[in-house]
Protein backbone atom coordinates (compact mmCIF):
# COMPACT_ATOMS: atom_id res chain seq x y z
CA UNK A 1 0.00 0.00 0.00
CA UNK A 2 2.58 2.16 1.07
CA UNK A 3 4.73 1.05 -1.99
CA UNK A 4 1.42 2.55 -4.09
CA UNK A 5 1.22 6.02 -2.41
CA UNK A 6 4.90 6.78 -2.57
CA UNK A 7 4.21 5.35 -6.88
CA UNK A 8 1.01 7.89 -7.00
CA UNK A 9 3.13 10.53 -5.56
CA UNK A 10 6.09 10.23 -7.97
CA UNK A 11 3.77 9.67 -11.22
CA UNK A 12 1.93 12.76 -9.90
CA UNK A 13 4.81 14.90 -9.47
CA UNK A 14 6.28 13.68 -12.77
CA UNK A 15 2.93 14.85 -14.64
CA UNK A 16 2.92 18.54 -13.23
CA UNK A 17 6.75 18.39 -13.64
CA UNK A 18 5.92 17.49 -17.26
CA UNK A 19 3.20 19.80 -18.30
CA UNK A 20 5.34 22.48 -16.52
CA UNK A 21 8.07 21.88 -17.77
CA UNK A 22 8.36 23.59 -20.75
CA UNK A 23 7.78 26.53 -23.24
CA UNK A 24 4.10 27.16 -23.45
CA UNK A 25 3.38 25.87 -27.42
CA UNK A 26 -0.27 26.46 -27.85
CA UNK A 27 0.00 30.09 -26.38
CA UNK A 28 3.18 30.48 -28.74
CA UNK A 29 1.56 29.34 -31.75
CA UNK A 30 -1.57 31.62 -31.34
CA UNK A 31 0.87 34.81 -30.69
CA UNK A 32 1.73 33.68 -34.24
CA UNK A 33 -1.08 33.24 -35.72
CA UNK A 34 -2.56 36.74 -34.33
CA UNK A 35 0.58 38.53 -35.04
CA UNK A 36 0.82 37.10 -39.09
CA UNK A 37 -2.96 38.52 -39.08
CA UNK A 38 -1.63 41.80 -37.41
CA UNK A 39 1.00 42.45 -39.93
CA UNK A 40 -0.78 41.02 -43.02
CA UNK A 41 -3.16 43.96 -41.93
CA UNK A 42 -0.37 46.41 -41.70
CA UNK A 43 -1.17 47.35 -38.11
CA UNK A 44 2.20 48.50 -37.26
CA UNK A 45 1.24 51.65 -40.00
CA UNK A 46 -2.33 51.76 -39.11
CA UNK A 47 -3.05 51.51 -35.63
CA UNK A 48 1.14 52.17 -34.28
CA UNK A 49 0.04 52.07 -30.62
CA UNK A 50 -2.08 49.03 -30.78
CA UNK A 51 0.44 46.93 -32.65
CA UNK A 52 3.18 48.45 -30.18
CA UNK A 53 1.50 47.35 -26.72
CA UNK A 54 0.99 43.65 -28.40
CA UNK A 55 4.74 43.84 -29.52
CA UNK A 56 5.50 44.97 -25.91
CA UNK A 57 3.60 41.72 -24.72
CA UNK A 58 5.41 39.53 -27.24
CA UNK A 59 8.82 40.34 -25.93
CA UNK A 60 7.90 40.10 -22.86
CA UNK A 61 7.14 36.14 -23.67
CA UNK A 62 10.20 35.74 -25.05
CA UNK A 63 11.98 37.50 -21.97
CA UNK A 64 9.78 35.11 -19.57
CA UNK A 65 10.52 31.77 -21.82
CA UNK A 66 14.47 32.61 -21.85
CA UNK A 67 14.63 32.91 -17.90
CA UNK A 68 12.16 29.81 -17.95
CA UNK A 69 9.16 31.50 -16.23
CA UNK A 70 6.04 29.29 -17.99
CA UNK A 71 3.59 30.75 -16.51
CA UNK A 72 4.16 34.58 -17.23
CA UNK A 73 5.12 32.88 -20.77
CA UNK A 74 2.06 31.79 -20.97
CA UNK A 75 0.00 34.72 -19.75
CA UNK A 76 2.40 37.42 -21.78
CA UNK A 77 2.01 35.19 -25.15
CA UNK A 78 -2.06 35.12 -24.48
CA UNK A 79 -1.80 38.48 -23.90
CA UNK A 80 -0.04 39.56 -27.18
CA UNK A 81 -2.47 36.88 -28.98
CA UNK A 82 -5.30 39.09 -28.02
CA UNK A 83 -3.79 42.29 -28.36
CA UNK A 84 -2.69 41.35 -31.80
CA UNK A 85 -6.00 39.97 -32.81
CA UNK A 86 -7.32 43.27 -31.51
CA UNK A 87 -4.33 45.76 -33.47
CA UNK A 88 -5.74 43.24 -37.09
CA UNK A 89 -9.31 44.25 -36.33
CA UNK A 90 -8.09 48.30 -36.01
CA UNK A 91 -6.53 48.12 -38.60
CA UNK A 92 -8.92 48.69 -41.80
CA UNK A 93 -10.46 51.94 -39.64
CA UNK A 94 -7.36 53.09 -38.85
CA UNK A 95 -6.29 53.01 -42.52
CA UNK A 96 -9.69 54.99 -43.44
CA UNK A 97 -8.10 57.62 -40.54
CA UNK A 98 -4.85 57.49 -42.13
CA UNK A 99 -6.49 57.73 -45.97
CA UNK A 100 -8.81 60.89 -44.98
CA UNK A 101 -5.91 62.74 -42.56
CA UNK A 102 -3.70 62.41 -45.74
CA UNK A 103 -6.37 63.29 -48.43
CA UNK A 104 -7.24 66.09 -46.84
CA UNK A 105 -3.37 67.11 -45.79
CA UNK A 106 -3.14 66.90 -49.57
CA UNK A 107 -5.98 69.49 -50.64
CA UNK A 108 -4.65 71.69 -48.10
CA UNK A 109 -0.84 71.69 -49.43
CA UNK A 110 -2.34 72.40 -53.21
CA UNK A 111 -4.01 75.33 -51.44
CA UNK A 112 -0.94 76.01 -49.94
CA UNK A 113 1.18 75.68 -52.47
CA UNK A 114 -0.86 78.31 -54.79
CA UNK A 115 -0.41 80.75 -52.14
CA UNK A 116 3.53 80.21 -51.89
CA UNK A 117 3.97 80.53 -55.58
CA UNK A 118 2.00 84.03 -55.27
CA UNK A 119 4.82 85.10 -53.10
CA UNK A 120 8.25 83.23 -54.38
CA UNK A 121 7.86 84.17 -58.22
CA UNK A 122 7.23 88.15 -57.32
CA UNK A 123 9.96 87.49 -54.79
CA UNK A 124 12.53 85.58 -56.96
CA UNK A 125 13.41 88.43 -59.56
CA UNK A 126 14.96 90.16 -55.61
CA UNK A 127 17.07 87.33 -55.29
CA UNK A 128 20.59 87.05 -55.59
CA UNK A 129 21.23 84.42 -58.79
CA UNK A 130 22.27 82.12 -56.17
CA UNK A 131 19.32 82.55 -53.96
CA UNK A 132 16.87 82.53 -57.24
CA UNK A 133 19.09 78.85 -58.19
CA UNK A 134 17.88 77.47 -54.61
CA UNK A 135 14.32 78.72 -55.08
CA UNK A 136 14.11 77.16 -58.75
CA UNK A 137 15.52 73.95 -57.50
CA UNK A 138 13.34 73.60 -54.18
CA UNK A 139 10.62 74.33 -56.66
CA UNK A 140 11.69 71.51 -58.67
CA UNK A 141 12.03 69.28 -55.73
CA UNK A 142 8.71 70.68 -54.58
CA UNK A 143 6.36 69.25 -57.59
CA UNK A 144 7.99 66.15 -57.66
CA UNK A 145 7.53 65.15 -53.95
CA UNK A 146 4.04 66.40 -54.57
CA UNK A 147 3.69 64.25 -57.63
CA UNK A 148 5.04 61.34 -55.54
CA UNK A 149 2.82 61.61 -52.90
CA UNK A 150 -0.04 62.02 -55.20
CA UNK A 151 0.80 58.71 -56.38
CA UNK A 152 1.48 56.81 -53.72
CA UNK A 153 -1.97 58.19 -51.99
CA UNK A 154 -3.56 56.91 -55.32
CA UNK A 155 -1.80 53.37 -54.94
CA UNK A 156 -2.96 53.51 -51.08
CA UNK A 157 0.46 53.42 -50.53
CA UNK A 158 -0.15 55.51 -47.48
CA UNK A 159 3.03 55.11 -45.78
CA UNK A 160 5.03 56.43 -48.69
CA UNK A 161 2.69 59.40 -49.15
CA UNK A 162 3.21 60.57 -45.73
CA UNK A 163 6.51 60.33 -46.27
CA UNK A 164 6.42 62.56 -49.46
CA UNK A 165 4.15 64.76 -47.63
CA UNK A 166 6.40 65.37 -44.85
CA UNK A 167 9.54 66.07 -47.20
CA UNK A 168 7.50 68.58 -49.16
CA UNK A 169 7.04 70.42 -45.62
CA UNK A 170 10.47 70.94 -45.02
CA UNK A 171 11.40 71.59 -48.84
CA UNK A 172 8.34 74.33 -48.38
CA UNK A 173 10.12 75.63 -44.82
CA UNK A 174 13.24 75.95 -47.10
CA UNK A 175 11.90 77.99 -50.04
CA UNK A 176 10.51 80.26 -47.84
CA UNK A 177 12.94 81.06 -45.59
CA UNK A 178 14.78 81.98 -49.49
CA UNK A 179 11.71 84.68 -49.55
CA UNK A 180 13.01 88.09 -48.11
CA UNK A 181 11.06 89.72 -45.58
CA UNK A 182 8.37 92.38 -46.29
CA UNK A 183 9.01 95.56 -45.34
């Protein structure tokens, strides 16, 4: 009997031993699955925060599996599962958010830029040659980044357009500063 107990014990301790033991898979595989989904739906463009507090939750699996911690493994990996899933299901409105914020940051640099050219062509035939050179080329550089973000918007390349967008800022900071003051 007593040989029994002491076989119950060890077969017992062996099992949670066992199912302890190790990295948790199934929590693993469904961090995964949700983060595939996640970045399949570009979340890290579309919803940035979302996507960063599941990323946040990821490493901090892999930080808990490396000093063999299962069960905050377990509960971090769950935890980026879900927060992934969620960051996949944001994404599609936040691309809407991000289409419309950049649609509309584009009608306002056309206005924009027909007001700036009221004021640099007048102002270029002041210039020195080498200031009216600058102003030329920043024009140049101007339409083109304009043209690029036009087409990238098109494509629903959003990432790309902001980019352009944010270059034709500064190249528009630049050409003015060329403009001398009114007196």
């Amino acid at each position: 009997m007593k040989k029994m107990i002491v076989m119950g014990m060890i077969v017992t301790a062996m099992a949670v031993l066992i199912g302890c033991g190790g990295p948790p898979q199934e929590e693993i595989a469904k961090a995964e699955a949700a983060k595939a989904s996640a970045d399949a739906a570009k979340a890290n463009i579309y919803v940035k925060d979302a996507y960063g507090l599941a990323s946040m939750a990821w490493n901090d699996g892999e930080a808990a599996v490396k000093a063999k911690e299962w069960d905050k493994a377990r509960k971090a990996y769950a935890d980026a599962a879900r927060q992934f899933d969620e960051a996949a299901k944001g994404a599609p409105a936040g691309l809407d958010a991000m289409k419309k914020e950049l649609t509309d940051r584009m009608l306002e640099k056309s206005k924009k830029h027909q007001e700036m050219e009221k004021e640099i062509f007048p102002a270029m035939k002041k210039m020195t040659k080498d200031d009216e050179a600058k102003a030329r080329k920043l024009i140049e550089e101007c339409e083109a980044a304009t043209q690029a973000a036009e087409e990238a918007l098109a494509k629903d390349d959003l990432a790309a357009a902001k980019e352009k967008m944010d270059s034709d800022d500064i190249i528009d900071k630049n050409m003015m500063a060329l403009v001398p003051a009114k007196k």
